[in-house]
Each structure stands twice: as structure tokens, then as C-alpha cells.
Protein backbone atom coordinates (compact mmCIF):
# COMPACT_ATOMS: atom_id res chain seq x y z
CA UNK A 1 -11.85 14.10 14.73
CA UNK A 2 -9.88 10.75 15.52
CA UNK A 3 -8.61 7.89 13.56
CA UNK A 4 -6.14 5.13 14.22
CA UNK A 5 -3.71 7.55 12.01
CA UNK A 6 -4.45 11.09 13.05
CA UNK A 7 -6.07 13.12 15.75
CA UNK A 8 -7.33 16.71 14.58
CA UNK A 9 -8.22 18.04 17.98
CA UNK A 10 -10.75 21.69 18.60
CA UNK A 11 -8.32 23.92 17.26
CA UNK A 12 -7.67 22.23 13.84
CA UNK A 13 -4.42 21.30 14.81
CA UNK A 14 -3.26 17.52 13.13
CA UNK A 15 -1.24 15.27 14.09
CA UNK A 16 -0.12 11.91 13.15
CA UNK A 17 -0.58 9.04 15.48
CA UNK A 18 2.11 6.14 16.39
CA UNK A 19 0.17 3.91 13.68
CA UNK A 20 -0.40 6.64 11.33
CA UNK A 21 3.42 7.74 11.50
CA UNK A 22 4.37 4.05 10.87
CA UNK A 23 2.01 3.13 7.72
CA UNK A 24 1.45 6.64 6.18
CA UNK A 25 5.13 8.05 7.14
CA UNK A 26 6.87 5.69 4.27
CA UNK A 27 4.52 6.42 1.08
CA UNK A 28 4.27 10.43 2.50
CA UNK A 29 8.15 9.57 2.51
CA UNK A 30 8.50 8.89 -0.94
CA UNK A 31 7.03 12.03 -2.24
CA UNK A 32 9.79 14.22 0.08
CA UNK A 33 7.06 14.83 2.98
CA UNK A 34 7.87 15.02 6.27
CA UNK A 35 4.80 13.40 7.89
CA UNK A 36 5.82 15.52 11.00
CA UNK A 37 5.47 19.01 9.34
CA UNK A 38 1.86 18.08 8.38
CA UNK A 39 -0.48 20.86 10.67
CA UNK A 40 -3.86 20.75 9.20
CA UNK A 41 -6.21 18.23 8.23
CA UNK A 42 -6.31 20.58 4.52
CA UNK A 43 -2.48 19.86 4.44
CA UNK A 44 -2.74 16.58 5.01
CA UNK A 45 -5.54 15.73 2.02
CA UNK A 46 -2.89 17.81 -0.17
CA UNK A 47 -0.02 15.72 1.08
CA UNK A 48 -2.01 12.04 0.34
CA UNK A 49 -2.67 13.91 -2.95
CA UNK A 50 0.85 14.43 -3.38
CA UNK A 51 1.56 11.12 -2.66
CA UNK A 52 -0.84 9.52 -5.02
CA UNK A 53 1.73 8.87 -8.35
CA UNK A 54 4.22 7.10 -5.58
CA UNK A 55 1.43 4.93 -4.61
CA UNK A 56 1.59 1.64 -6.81
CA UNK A 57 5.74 1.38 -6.21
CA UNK A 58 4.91 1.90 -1.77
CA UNK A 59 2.34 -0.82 -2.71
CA UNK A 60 4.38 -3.21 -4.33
CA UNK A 61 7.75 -2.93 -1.73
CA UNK A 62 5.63 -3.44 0.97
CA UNK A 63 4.01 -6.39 -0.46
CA UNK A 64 7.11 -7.78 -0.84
CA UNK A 65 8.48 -6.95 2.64
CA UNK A 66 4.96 -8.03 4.10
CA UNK A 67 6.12 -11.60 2.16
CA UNK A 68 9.74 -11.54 2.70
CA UNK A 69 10.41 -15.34 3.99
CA UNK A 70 7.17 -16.77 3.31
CA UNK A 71 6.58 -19.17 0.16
CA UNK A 72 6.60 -18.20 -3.14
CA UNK A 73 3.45 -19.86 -3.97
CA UNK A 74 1.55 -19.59 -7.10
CA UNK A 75 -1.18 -18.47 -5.45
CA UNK A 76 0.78 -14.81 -3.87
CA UNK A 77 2.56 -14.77 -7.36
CA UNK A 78 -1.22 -14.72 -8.98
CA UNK A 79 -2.14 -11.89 -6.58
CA UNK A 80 1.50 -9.50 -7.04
CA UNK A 81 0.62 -10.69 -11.06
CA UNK A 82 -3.27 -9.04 -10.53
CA UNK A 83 -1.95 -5.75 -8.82
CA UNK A 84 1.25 -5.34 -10.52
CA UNK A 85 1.34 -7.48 -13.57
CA UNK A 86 1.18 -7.35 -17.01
CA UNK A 87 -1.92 -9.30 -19.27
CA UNK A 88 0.39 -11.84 -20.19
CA UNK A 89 2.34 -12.72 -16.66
CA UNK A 90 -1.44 -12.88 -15.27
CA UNK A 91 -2.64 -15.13 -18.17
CA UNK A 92 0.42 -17.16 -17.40
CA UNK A 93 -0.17 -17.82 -13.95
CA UNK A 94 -3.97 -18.28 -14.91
CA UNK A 95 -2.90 -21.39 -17.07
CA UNK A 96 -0.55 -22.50 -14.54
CA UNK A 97 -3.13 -22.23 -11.67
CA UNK A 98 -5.71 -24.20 -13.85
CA UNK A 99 -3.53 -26.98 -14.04
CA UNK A 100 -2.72 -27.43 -9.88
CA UNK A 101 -5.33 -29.81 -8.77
CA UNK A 102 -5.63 -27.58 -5.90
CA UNK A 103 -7.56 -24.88 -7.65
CA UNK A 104 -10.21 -24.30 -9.51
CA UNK A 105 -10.76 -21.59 -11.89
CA UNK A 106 -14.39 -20.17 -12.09
């Protein structure tokens, strides 16, 4: 079995790929895993697992890396408000994206 982010070859043995090392290795990261030590395609379903409660805070710094430089514009601050926000930030930026010309709320 082969994916951009692992290889599991005839013997069942893992391993992580250059792509799968670079976007799994942080969130694995965050729940003390060493992406490296991961042998089996069993340990590495336990590992995501792991992982899962660490998730939505991976999610959100690399949304904010991916945008580091790049305008603030209402539109990105409706999207971080719709994964990350709270009713009343999204309602917020709802209203405030009604009233830009340059949108239109359906």
C-alpha cells in the first residue's frame, strides 16, 4: 500500500514518506509521537487516534502560518471565525460581510 504520506511495503513494514513526515510529523508532534518510531500501519491508525484531541489547535497554527503576510481580509477572518469561532464573532463578521458591496449573503 502507497500514499503520498506512507508506503507499507509486503512485509507490513510503514514508513513515512518526505510529504507525510512534513504534514503529519507536526500534529503526530504535538501528541509526543515520534513520526519516525511509527512501524506498522496498526500503529500508525493508533497514533492519528492519538493525535485526534491536538487536532483543532495543529489546524488553527497552521492556518495562520499558511496566512502569515497575506491580508487580513474579512473574507479569511469569516473562514478562521467558521472553523474556530465562536456564534457571536461569526454573526459579527456575517453583519459586517453583508454590508461590503462586494458580497452577497445567500
Amino acid at each position: 500500500m502507497q500514499t503520498n504520506h506512507y508506503i507499507v511495503d509486503d512485509e507490513g513494514n510503514f514508513r513515512f514518506t518526505s510529504v507525510g513526515l512534513e504534514e503529519e510529523g507536526p500534529l503526530l508532534a504535538r501528541a509526543g509521537i515520534n513520526p519516525t518510531s511509527i512501524k506498522t500501519y496498526e500503529a500508525y491508525i493508533q497514533a492519528r487516534k492519538t493525535a485526534g484531541p491536538y487536532f483543532m489547535d495543529y489546524l488553527r497554527d497552521e492556518t495562520d502560518r499558511m496566512l502569515e503576510g497575506k491580508p487580513d481580509t474579512v473574507e479569511w477572518q469569516a473562514i478562521r471565525s467558521i472553523a474556530f469561532g465562536s456564534d457571536e464573532e461569526q454573526k459579527a463578521l456575517i453583519e459586517k460581510m453583508k454590508r461590503k458591496r462586494s458580497f452577497k449573503a445567500v
